[in-house]
Protein backbone atom coordinates (compact mmCIF):
# COMPACT_ATOMS: atom_id res chain seq x y z
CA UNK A 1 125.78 1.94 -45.07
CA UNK A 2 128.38 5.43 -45.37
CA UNK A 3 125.97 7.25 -42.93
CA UNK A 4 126.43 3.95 -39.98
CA UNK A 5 130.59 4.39 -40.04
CA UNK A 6 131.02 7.78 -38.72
CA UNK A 7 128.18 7.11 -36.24
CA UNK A 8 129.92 3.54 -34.97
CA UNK A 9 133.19 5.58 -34.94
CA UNK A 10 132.83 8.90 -33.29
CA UNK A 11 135.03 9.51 -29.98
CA UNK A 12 136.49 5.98 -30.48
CA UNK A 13 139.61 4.84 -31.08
CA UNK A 14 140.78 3.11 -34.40
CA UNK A 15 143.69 0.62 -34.97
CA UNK A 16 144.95 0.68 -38.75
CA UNK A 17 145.88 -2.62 -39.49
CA UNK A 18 148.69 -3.05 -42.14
CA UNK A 19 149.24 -5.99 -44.36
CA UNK A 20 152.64 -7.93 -44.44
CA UNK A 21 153.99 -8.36 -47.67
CA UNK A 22 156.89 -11.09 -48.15
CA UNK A 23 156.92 -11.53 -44.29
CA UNK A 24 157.80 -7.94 -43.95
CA UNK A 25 155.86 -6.14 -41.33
CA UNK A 26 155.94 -2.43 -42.68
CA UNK A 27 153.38 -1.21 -39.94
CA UNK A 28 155.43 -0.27 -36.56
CA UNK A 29 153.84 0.43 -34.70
CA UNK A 30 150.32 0.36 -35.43
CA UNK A 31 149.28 3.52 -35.23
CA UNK A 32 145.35 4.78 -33.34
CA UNK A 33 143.18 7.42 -34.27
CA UNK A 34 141.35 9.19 -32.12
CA UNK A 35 137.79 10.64 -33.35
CA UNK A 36 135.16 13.36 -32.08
CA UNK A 37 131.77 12.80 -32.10
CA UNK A 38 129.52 13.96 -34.61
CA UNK A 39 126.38 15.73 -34.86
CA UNK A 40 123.59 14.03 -37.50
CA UNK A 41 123.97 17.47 -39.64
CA UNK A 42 128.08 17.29 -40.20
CA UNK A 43 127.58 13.23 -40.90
CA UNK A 44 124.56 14.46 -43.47
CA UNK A 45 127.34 17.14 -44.43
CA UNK A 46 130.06 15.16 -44.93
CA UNK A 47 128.35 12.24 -46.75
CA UNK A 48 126.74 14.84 -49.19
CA UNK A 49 130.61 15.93 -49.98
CA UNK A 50 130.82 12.31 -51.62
CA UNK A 51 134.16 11.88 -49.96
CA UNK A 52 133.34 8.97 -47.65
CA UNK A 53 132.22 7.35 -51.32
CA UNK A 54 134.83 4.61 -52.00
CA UNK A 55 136.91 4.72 -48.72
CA UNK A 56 138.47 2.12 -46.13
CA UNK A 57 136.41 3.01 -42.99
CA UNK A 58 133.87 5.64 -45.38
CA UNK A 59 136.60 8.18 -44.64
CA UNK A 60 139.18 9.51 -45.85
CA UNK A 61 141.78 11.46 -42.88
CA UNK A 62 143.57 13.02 -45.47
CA UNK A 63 140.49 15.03 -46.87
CA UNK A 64 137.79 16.83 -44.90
CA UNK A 65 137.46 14.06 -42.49
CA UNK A 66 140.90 15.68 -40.70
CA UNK A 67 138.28 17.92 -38.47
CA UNK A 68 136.87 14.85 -37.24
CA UNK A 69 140.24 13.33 -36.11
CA UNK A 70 142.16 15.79 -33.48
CA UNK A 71 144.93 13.11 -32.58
CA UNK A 72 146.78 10.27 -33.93
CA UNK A 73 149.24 7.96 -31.61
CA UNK A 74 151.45 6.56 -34.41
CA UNK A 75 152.58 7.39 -37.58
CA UNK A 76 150.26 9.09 -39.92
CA UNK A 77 152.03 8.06 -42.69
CA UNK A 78 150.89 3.90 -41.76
CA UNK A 79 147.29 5.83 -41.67
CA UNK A 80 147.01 6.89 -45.52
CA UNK A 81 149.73 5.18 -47.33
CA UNK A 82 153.21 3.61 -47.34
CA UNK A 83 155.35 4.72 -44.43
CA UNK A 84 158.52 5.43 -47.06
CA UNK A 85 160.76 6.13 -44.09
CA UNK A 86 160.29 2.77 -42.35
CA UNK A 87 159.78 0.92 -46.09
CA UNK A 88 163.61 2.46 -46.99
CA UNK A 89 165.05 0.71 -44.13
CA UNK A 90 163.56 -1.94 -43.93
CA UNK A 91 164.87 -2.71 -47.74
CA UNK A 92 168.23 -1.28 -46.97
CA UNK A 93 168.80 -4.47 -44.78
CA UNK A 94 167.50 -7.25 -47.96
CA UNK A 95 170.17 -8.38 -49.83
């Protein structure tokens, strides 16, 4: 259920775990999010926004769900999408 996540969540930390694609580990290191805790009203709040709808976690860190998160350890990049930086070099050394 979208209203149990941010509940099981709140003042934890996370580890995003990346999938390996052609035994290439793009997720280096593995980065942890750090959350507050939350009130019943702002998870009522945020789950009437319909952004938790649909998402990894029923959250999305790039959205309105950034209040909730005041530190990551890692890259945030491994957090919502490819990490292009570490993806470029890792494919500069395939021939």
């Amino acid at each position: 259920m979208v209203a149990e996540r941010p509940r099981e969540q709140a003042g934890e930390r996370q580890r995003e775990v990346c999938a390996k694609k052609l035994a290439i580990d793009v997720c280096d290191p593995v980065p942890d999010l750090v959350r507050v805790d939350l009130t019943e009203q702002q998870i009522a709040d945020y789950i009437a926004s319909g952004e938790p709808m649909g998402k990894a976690g029923a959250y999305g860190i790039q959205g309105r769900a950034a209040r909730f998160i005041p530190r990551i350890e890692g890259c945030y990049f491994n957090v919502v999408g490819l990490p292009l930086a570490r993806v470029s070099a890792m494919l500069g050394t395939i021939r």
